[in-house]
Protein backbone atom coordinates (compact mmCIF):
# COMPACT_ATOMS: atom_id res chain seq x y z
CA UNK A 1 35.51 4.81 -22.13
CA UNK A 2 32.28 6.54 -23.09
CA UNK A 3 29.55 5.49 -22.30
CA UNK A 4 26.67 5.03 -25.37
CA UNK A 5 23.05 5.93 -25.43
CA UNK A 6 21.95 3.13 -23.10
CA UNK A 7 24.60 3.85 -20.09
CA UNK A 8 23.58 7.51 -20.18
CA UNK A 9 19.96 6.40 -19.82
CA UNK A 10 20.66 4.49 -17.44
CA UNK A 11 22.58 6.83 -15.05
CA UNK A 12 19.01 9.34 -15.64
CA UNK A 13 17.17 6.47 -14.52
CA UNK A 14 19.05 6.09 -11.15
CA UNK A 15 19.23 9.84 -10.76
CA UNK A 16 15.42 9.57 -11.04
CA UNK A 17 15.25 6.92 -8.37
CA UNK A 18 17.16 8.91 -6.17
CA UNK A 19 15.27 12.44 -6.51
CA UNK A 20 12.11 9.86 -5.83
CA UNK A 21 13.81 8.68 -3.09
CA UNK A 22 14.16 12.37 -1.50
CA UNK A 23 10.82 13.60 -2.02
CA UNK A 24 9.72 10.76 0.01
CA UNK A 25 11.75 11.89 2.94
CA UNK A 26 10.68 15.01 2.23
CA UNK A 27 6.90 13.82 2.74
CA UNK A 28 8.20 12.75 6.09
CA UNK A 29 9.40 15.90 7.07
CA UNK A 30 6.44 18.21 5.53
CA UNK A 31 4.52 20.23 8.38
CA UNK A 32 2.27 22.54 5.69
CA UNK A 33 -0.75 20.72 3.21
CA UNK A 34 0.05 23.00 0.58
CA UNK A 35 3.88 22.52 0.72
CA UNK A 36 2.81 18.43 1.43
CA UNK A 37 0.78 18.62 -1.97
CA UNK A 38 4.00 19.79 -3.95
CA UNK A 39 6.03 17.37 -2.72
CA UNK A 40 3.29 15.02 -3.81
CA UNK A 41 2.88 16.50 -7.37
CA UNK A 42 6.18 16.14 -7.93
CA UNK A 43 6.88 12.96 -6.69
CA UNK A 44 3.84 11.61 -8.88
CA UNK A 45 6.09 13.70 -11.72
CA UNK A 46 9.60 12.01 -10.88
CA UNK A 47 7.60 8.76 -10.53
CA UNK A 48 5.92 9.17 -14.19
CA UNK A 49 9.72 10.38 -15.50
CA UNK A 50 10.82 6.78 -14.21
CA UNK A 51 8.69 4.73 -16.25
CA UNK A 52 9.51 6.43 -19.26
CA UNK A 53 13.16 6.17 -18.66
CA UNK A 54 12.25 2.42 -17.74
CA UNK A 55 10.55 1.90 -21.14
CA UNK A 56 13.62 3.51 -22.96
CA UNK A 57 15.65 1.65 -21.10
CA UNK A 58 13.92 -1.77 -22.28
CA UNK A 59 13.61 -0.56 -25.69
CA UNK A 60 17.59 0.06 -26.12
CA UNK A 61 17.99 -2.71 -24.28
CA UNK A 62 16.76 -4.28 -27.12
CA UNK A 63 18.23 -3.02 -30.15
C-alpha cells in the first residue's frame, strides 16, 4: 500500500530524529572546536528541520 502525504512525513520526521541522534554522538567523539562547532550548527539545523516536520505533521494530522 502507499503510503499518503502524512506517512511520508512522517518517515522524514524519524529520519530527522535519527540524523539528530548521530550528531550527538558525534559531539561525543569531536576532539577539534572548529569541527565541534559544525557538528553543533548542524545539529541546531536538524533540530530546527524537526519542528517544522513536527508542525506539518500536526497540521495533516488534522485535515
Amino acid at each position: 500500500m502507499q503510503k499518503n502525504a502524512r506517512g511520508y512525513v512522517q518517515d522524514s520526521c524519524e529520519a530527522l530524529n535519527n540524523a539528530a541522534s548521530c550528531l550527538q554522538d558525534a559531539l561525543q567523539t569531536v576532539e577539534k572546536t572548529h569541527n565541534r562547532q559544525r557538528i553543533e550548527s548542524s545539529l541546531q539545523a536538524v533540530q530546527s528541520a524537526i519542528s517544522q516536520c513536527i508542525s506539518t505533521e500536526q497540521a495533516l494530522s488534522q485535515e
